[in-house]
C-alpha atoms as a PDB file:
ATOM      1  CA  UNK A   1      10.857 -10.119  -0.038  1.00  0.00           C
ATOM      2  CA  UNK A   2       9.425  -7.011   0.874  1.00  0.00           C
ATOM      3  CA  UNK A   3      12.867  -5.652   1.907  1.00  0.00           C
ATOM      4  CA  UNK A   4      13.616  -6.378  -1.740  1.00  0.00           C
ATOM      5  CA  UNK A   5      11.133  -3.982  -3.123  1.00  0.00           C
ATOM      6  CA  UNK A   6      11.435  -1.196  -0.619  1.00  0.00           C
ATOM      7  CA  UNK A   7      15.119  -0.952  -0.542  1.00  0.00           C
ATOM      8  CA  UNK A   8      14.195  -0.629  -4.311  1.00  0.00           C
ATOM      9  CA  UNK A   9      11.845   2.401  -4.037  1.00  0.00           C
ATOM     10  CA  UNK A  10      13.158   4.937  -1.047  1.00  0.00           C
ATOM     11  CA  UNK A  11      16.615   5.238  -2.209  1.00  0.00           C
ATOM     12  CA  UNK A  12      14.401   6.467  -5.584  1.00  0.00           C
ATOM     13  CA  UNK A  13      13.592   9.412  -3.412  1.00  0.00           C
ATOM     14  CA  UNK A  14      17.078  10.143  -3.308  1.00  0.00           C
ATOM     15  CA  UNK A  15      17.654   9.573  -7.050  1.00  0.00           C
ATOM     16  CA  UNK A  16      11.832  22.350  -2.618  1.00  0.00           C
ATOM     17  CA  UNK A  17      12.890  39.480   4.087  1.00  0.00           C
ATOM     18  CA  UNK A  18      10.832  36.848   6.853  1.00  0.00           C
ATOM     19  CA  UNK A  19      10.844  38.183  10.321  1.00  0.00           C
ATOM     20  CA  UNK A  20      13.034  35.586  12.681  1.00  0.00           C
ATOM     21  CA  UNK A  21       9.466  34.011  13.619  1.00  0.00           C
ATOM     22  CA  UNK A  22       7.855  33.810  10.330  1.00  0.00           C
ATOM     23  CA  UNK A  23       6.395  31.153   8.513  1.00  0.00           C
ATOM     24  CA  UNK A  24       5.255  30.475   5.477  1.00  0.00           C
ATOM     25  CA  UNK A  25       2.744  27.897   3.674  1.00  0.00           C
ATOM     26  CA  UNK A  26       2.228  26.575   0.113  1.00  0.00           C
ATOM     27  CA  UNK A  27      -1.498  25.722  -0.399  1.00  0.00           C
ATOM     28  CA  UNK A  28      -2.830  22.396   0.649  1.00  0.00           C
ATOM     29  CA  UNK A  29      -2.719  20.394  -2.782  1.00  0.00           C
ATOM     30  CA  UNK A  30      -4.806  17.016  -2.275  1.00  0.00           C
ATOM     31  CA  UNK A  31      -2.715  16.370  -5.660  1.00  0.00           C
ATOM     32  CA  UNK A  32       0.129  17.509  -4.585  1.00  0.00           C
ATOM     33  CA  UNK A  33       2.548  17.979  -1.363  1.00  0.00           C
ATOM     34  CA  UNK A  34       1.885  20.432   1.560  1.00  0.00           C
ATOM     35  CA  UNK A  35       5.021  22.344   2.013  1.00  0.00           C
ATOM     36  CA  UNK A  36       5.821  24.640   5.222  1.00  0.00           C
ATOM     37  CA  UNK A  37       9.241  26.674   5.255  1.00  0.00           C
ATOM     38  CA  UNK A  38      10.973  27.898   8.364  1.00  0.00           C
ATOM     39  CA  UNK A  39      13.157  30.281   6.823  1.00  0.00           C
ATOM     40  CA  UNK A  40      14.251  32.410   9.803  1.00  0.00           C
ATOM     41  CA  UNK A  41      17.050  30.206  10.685  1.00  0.00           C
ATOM     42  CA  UNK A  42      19.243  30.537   7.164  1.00  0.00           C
ATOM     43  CA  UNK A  43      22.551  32.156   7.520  1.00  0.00           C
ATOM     44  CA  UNK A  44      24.665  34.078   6.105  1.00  0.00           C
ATOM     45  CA  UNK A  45      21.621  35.425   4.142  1.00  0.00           C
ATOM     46  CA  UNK A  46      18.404  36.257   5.179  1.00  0.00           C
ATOM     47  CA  UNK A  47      15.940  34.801   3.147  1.00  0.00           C
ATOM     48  CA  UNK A  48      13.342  37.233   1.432  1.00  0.00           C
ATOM     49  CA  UNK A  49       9.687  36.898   1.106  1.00  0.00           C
ATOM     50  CA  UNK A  50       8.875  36.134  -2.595  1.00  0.00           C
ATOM     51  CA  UNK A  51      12.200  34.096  -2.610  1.00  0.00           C
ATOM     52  CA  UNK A  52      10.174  31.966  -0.093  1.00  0.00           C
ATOM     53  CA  UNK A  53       6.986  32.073  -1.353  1.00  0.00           C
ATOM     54  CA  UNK A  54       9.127  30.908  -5.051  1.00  0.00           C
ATOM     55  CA  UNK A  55      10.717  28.004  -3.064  1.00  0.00           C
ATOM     56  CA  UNK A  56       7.365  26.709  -1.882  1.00  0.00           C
ATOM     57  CA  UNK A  57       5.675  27.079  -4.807  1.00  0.00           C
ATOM     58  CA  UNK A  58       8.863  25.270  -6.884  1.00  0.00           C
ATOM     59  CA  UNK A  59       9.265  22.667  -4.302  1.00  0.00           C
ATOM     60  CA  UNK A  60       5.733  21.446  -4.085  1.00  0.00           C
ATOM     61  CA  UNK A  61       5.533  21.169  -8.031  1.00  0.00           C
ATOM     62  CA  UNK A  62       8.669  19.140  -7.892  1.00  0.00           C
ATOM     63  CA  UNK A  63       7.646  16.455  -5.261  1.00  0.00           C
ATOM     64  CA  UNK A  64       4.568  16.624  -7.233  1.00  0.00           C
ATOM     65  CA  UNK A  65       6.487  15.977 -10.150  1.00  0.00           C
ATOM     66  CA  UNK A  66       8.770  13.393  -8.379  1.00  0.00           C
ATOM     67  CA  UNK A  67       5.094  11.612  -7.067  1.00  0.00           C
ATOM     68  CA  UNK A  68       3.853  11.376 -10.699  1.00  0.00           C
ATOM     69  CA  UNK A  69       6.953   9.854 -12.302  1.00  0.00           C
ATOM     70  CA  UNK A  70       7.072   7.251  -9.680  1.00  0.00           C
ATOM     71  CA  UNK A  71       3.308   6.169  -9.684  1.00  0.00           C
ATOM     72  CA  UNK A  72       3.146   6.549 -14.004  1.00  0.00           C
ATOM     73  CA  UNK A  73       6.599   5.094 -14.934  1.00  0.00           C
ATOM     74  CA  UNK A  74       8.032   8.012 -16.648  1.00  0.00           C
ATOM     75  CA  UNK A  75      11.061   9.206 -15.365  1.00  0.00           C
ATOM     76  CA  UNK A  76      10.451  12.381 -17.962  1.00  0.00           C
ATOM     77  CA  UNK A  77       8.186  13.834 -15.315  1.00  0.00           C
ATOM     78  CA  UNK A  78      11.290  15.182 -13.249  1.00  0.00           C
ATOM     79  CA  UNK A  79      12.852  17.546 -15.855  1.00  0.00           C
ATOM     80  CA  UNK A  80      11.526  20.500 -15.287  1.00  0.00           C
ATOM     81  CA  UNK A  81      12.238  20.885 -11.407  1.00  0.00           C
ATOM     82  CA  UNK A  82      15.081  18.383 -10.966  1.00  0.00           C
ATOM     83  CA  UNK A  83      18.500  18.667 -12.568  1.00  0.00           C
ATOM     84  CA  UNK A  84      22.002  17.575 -12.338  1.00  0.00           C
ATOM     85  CA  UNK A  85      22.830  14.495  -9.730  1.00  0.00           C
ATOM     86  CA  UNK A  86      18.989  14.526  -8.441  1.00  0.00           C
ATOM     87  CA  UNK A  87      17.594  14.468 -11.675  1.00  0.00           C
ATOM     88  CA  UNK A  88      19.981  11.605 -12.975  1.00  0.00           C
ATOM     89  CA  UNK A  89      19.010   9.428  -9.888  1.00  0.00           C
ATOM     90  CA  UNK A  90      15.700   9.935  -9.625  1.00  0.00           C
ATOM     91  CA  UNK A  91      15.486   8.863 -13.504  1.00  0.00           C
ATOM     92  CA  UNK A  92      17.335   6.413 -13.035  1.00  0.00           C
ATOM     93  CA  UNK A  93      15.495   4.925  -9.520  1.00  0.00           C
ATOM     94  CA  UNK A  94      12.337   5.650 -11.786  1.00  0.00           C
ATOM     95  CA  UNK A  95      13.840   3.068 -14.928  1.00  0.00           C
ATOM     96  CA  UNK A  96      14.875   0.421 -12.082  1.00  0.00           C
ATOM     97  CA  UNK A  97      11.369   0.274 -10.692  1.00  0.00           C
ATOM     98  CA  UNK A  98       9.984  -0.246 -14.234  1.00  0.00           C
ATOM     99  CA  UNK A  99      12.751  -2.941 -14.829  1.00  0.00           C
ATOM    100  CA  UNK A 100      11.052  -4.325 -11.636  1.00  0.00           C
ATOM    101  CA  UNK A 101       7.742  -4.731 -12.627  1.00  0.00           C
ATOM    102  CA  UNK A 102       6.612  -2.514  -9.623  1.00  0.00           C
ATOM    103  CA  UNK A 103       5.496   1.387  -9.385  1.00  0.00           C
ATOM    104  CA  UNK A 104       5.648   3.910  -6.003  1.00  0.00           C
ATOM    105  CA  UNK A 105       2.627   6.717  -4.741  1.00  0.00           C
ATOM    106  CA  UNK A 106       4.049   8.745  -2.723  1.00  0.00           C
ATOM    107  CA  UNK A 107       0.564   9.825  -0.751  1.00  0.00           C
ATOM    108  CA  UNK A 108      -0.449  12.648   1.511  1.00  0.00           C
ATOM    109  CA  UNK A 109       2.887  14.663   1.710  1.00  0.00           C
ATOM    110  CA  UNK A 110       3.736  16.968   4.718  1.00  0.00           C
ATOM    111  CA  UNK A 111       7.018  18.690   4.236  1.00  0.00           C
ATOM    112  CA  UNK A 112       8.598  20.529   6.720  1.00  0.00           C
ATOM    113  CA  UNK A 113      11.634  22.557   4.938  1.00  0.00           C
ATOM    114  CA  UNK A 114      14.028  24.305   7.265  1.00  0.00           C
ATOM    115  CA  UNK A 115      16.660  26.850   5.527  1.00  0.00           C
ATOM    116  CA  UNK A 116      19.865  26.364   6.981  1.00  0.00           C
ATOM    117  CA  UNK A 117      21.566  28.552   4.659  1.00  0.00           C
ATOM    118  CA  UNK A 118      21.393  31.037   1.719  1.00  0.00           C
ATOM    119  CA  UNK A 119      24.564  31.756   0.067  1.00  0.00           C
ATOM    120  CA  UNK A 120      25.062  35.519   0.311  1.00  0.00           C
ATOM    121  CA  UNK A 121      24.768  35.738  -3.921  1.00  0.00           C
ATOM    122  CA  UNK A 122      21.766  34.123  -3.507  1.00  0.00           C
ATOM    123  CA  UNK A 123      22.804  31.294  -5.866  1.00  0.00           C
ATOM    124  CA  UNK A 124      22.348  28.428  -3.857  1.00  0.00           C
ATOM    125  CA  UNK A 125      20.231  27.397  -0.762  1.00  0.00           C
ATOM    126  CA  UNK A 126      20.081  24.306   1.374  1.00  0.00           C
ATOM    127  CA  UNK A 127      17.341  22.942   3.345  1.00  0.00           C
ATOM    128  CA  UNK A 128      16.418  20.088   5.338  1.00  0.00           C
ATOM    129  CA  UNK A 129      13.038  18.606   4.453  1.00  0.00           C
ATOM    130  CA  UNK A 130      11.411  15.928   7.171  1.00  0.00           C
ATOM    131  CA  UNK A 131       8.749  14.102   5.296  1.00  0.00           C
ATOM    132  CA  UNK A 132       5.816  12.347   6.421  1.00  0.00           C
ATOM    133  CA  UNK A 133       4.049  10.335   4.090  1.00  0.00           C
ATOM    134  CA  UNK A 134       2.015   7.716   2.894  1.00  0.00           C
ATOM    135  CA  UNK A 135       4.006   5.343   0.888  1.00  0.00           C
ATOM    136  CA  UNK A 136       2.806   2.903  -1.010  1.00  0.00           C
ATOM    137  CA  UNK A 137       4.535  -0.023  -3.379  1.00  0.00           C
ATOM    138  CA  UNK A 138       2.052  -1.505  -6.446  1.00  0.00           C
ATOM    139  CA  UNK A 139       2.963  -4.595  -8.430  1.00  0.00           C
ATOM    140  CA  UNK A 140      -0.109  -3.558 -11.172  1.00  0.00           C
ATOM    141  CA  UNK A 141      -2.490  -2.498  -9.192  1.00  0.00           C
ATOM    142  CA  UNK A 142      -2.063  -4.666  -6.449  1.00  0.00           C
ATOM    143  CA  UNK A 143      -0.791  -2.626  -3.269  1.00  0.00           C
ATOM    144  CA  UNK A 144       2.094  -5.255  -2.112  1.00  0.00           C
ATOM    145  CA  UNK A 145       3.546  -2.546   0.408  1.00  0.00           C
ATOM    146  CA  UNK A 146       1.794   0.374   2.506  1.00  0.00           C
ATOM    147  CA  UNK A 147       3.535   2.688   5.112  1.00  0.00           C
ATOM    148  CA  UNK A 148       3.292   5.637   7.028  1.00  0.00           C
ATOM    149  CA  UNK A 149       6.791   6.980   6.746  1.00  0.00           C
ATOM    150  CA  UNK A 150       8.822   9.333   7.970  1.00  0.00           C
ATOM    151  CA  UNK A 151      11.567  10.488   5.593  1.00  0.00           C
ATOM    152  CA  UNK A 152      14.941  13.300   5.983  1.00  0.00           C
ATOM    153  CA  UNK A 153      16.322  15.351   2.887  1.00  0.00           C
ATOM    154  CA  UNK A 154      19.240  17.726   2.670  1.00  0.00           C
ATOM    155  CA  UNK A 155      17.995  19.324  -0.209  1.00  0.00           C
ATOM    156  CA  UNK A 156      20.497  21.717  -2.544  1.00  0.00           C
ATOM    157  CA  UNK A 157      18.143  24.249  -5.064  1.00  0.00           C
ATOM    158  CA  UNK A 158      19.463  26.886  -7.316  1.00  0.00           C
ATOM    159  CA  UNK A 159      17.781  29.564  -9.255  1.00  0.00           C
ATOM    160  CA  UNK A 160      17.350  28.443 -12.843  1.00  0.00           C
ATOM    161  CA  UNK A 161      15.605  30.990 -15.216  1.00  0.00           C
ATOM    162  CA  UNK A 162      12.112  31.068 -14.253  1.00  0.00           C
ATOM    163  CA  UNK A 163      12.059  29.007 -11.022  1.00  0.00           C
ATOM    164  CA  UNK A 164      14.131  27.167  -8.354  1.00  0.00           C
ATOM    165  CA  UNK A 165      14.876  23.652  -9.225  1.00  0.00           C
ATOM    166  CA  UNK A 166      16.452  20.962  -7.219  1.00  0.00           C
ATOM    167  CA  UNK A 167      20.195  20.135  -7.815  1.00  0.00           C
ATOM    168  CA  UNK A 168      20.975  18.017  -4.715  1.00  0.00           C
ATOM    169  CA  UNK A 169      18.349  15.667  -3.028  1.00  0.00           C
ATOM    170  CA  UNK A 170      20.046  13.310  -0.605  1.00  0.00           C
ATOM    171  CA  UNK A 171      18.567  11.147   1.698  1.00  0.00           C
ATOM    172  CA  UNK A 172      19.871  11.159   5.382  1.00  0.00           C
ATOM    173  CA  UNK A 173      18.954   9.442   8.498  1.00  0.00           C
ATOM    174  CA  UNK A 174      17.896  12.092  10.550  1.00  0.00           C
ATOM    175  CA  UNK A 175      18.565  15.848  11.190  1.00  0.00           C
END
């Protein structure tokens, strides 16, 4: 039975100039995710600082985002940093878990993005994000499911008008 519910929830998480050595940090968030970006390895386009510090910022508000739509219910919660085919699923994933009777917490995310490329008019940029979190699976407020998990993301953003938002979120095995 528990098969049931988590083959329910994780595919939900389906439906965020450096110097070659660089790394950069988003702010430990208990609220939210902590995000570190290895951007020296994105070709054909190097990857510039604020862009960075932008996709850090973005991303971490976005798996916050993702977090609080899953734990509350609402799949409105992913609109403003989710669009396209990753905000459709996640919506979605978020309406089947309500159908279900059951709600997610994503808990104590550590993101590790890697940029594997940065299209050279800086329109688009993939990353791979490994994961490790707490997950958790509620019926009410009774915790019917609790892992340590480690999870893999090729992850497509764009620039939108005021911040980079998540087109593409797609669950892989490994990298």
């Amino acid at each position: 039975m528990m098969t049931r519910w988590k083959n329910l929830v994780l595919p939900a998480a389906l439906a965020m100039a450096l110097s070659p050595v660089a790394r950069v940090q988003a702010a430990d968030d208990p609220a939210g995710a902590n995000v570190q970006l290895e951007a020296a390895g994105a070709r054909p386009r190097t990857v510039e600082a604020l862009t960075s510090q932008r996709i850090l910022h973005d991303y971490r508000l976005a798996w916050k985002d993702l977090a609080d739509a899953f734990n509350s219910g609402r799949p409105d919660l992913v609109n403003q940093y989710f669009v396209g085919p990753a905000n459709a699923a996640l919506a979605n994933a978020v309406h089947h878990q309500n159908q279900a009777g059951i709600h997610s917490r994503y808990l104590s995310q550590n993101h590790r993005l890697e940029a594997v490329f940065y299209a050279p008019e800086g329109d688009v940029m993939e990353l791979h994000d490994t994961v490790v979190c707490d997950l958790q699976l509620l019926d009410g407020a009774n915790v019917i499911h609790d892992e340590h998990a480690t999870l893999y993301y090729v992850v497509l953003m764009t620039p939108a008008a005021d911040r980079w938002v998540i087109r593409q979120l797609q669950a892989v095995p490994r990298f």
